[in-house]
N, C-alpha and C. Protein backbone atom coordinates (compact mmCIF):
# COMPACT_ATOMS: atom_id res chain seq x y z
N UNK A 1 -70.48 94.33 76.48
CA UNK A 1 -69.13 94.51 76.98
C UNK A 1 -68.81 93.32 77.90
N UNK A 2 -68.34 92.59 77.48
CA UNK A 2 -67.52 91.44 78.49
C UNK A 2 -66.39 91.73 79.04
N UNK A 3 -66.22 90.81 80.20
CA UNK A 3 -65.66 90.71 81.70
C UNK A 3 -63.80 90.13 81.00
N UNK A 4 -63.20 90.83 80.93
CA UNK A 4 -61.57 90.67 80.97
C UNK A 4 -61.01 90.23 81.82
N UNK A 5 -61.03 89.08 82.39
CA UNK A 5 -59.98 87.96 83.55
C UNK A 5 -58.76 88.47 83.45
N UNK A 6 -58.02 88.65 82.74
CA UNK A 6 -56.63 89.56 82.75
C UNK A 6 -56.18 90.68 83.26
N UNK A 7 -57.68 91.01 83.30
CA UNK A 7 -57.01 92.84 83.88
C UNK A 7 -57.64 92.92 85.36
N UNK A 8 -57.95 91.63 85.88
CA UNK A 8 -58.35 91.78 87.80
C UNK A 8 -57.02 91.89 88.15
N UNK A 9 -56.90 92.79 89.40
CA UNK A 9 -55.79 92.81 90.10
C UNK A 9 -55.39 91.50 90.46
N UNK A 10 -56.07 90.82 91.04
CA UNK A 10 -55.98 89.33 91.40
C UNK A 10 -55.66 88.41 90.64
N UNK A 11 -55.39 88.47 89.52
CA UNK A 11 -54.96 87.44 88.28
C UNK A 11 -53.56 87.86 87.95
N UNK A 12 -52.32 86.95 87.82
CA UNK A 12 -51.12 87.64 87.38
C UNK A 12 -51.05 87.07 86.17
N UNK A 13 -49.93 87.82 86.03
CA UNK A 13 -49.58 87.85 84.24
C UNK A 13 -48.91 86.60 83.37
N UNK A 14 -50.34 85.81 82.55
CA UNK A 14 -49.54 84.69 81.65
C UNK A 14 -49.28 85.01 80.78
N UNK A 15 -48.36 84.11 80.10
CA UNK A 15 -47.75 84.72 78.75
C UNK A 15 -47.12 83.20 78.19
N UNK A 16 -47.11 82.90 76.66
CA UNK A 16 -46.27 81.68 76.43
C UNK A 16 -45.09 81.92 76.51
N UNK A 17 -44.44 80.84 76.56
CA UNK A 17 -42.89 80.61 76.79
C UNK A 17 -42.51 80.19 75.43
N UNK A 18 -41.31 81.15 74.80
CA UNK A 18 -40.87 80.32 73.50
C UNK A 18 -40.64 79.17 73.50
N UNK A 19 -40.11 78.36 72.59
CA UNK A 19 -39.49 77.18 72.12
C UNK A 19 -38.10 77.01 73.46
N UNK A 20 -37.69 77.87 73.17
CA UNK A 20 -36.06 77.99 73.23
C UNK A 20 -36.50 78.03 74.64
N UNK A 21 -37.63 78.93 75.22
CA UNK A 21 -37.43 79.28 77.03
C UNK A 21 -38.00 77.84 77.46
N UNK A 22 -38.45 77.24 77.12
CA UNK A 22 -39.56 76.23 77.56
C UNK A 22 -38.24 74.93 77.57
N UNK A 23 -37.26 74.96 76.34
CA UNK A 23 -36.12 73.73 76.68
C UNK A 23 -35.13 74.19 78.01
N UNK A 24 -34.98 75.44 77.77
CA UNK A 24 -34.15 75.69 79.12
C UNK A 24 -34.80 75.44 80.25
N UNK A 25 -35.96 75.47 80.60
CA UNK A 25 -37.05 74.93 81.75
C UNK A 25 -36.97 73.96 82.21
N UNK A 26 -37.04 73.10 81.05
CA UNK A 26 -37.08 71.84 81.16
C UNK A 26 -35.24 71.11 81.51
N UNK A 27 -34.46 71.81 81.02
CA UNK A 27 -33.57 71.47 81.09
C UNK A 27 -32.85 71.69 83.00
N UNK A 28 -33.15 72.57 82.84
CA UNK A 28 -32.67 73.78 84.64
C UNK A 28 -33.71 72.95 85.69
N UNK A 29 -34.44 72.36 85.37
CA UNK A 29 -35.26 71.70 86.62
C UNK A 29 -35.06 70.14 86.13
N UNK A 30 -34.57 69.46 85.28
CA UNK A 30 -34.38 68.25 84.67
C UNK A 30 -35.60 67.81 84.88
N UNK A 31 -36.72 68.20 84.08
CA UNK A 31 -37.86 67.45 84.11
C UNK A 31 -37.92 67.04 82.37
N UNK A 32 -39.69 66.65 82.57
CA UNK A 32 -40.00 66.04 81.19
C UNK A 32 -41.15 67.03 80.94
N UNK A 33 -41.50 67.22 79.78
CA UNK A 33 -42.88 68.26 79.91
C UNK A 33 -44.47 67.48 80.29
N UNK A 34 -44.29 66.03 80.92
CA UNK A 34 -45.33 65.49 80.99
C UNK A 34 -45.03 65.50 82.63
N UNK A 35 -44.40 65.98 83.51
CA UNK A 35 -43.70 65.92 85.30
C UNK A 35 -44.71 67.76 85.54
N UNK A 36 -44.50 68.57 84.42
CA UNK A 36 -44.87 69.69 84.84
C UNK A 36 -46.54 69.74 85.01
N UNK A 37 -46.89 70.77 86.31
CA UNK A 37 -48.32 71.11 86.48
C UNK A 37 -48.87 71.80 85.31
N UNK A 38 -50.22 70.95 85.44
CA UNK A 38 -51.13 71.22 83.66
C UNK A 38 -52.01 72.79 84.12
N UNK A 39 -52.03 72.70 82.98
CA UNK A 39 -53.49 74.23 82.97
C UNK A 39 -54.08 73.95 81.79
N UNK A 40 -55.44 74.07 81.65
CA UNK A 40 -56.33 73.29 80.54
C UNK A 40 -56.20 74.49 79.37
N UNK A 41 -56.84 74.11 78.38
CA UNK A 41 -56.42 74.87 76.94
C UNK A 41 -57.36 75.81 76.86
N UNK A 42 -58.58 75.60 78.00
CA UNK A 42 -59.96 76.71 77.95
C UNK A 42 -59.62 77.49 79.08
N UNK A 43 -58.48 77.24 80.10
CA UNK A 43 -58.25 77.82 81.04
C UNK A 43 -59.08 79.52 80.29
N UNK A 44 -59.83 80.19 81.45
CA UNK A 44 -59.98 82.10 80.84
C UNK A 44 -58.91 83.00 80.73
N UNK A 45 -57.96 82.73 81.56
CA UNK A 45 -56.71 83.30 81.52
C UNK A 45 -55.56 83.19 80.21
N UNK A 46 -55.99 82.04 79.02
CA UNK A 46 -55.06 81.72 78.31
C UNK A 46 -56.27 81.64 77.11
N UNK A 47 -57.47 81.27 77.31
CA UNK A 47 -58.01 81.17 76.21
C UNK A 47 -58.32 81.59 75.32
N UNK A 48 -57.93 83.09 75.52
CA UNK A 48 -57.91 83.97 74.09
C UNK A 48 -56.42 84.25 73.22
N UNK A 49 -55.56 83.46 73.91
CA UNK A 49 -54.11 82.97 73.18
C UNK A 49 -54.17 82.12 72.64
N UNK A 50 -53.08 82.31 71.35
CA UNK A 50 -52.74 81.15 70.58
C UNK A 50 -51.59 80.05 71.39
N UNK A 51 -52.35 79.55 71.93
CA UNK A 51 -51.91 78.01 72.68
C UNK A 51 -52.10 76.65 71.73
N UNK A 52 -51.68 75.74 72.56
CA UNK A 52 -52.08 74.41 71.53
C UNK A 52 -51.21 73.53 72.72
N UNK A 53 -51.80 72.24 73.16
CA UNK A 53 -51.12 71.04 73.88
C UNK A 53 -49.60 71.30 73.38
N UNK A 54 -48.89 70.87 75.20
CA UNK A 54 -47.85 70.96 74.78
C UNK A 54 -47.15 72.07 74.69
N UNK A 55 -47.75 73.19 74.73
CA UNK A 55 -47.27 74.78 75.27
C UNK A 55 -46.79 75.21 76.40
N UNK A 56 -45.67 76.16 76.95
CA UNK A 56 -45.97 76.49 78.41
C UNK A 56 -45.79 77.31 78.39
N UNK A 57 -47.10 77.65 79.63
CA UNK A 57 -47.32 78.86 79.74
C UNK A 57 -46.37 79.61 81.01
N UNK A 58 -46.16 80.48 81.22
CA UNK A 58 -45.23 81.31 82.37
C UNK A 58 -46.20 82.48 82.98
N UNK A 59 -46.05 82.09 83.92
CA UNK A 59 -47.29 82.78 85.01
C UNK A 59 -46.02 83.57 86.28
N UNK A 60 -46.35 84.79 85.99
CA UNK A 60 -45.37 86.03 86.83
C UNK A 60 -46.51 86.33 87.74
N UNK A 61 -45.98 85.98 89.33
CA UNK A 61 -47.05 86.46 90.26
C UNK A 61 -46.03 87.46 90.75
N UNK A 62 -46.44 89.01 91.67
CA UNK A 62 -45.47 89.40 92.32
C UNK A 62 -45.41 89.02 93.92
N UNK A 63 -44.00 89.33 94.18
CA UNK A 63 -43.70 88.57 95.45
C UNK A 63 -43.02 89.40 96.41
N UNK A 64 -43.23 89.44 97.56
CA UNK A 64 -43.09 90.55 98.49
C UNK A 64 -41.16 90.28 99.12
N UNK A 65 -40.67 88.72 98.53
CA UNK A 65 -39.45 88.33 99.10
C UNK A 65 -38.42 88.61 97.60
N UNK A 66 -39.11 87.63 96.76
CA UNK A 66 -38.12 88.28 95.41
C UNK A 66 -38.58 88.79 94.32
N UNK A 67 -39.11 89.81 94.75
CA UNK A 67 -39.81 90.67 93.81
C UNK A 67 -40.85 90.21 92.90
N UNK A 68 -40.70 88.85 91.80
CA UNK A 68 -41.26 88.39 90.78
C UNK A 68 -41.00 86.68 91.04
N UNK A 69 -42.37 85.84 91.33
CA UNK A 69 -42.15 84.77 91.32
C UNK A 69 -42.64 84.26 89.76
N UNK A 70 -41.83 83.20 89.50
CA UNK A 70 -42.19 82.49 88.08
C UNK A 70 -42.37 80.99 88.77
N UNK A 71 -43.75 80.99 87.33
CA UNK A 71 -44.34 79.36 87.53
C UNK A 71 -44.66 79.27 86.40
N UNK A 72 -44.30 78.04 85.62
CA UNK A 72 -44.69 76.74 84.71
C UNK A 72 -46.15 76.08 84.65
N UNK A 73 -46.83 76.12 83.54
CA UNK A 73 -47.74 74.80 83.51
C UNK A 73 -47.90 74.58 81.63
N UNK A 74 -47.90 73.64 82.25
CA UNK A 74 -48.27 73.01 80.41
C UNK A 74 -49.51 72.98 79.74
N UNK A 75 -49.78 73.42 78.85
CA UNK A 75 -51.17 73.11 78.62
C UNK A 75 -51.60 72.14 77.99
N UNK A 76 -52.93 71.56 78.28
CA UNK A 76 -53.53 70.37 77.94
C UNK A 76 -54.71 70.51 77.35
């Protein structure tokens, strides 16, 4: 029986970002997808997803001011 990194309280919830959410991202912060913070492709948190360079991932931490903070990283 192996150890599930996803289900510690302490780990929040990644998930990929479509096509479509990932241009609006990029678009709403006017970046480039090479400006955004990386997360590696073996990251444990992502590595049992179908990822691939060039993905982003969306990481929901909760937040005691606005309820749900969202963060960006690209994977590499």
């Amino acid at each position: 029986m192996a150890f599930n990194i996803n289900k510690h309280a302490l780990v929040p919830k990644h998930s990929k970002a479509s096509e479509t959410e990932k241009n609006k991202v990029l678009e709403m912060y006017g970046v480039t997808i090479k400006e955004l913070p990386k997360i590696l492709k073996d990251d444990p948190t992502i590595k049992d997803s179908d990822v691939k360079s060039g993905d982003l991932i969306k990481i929901e931490r909760p937040s005691k001011t606005s309820g749900t903070a969202i963060y960006y990283r690209v994977v590499i």
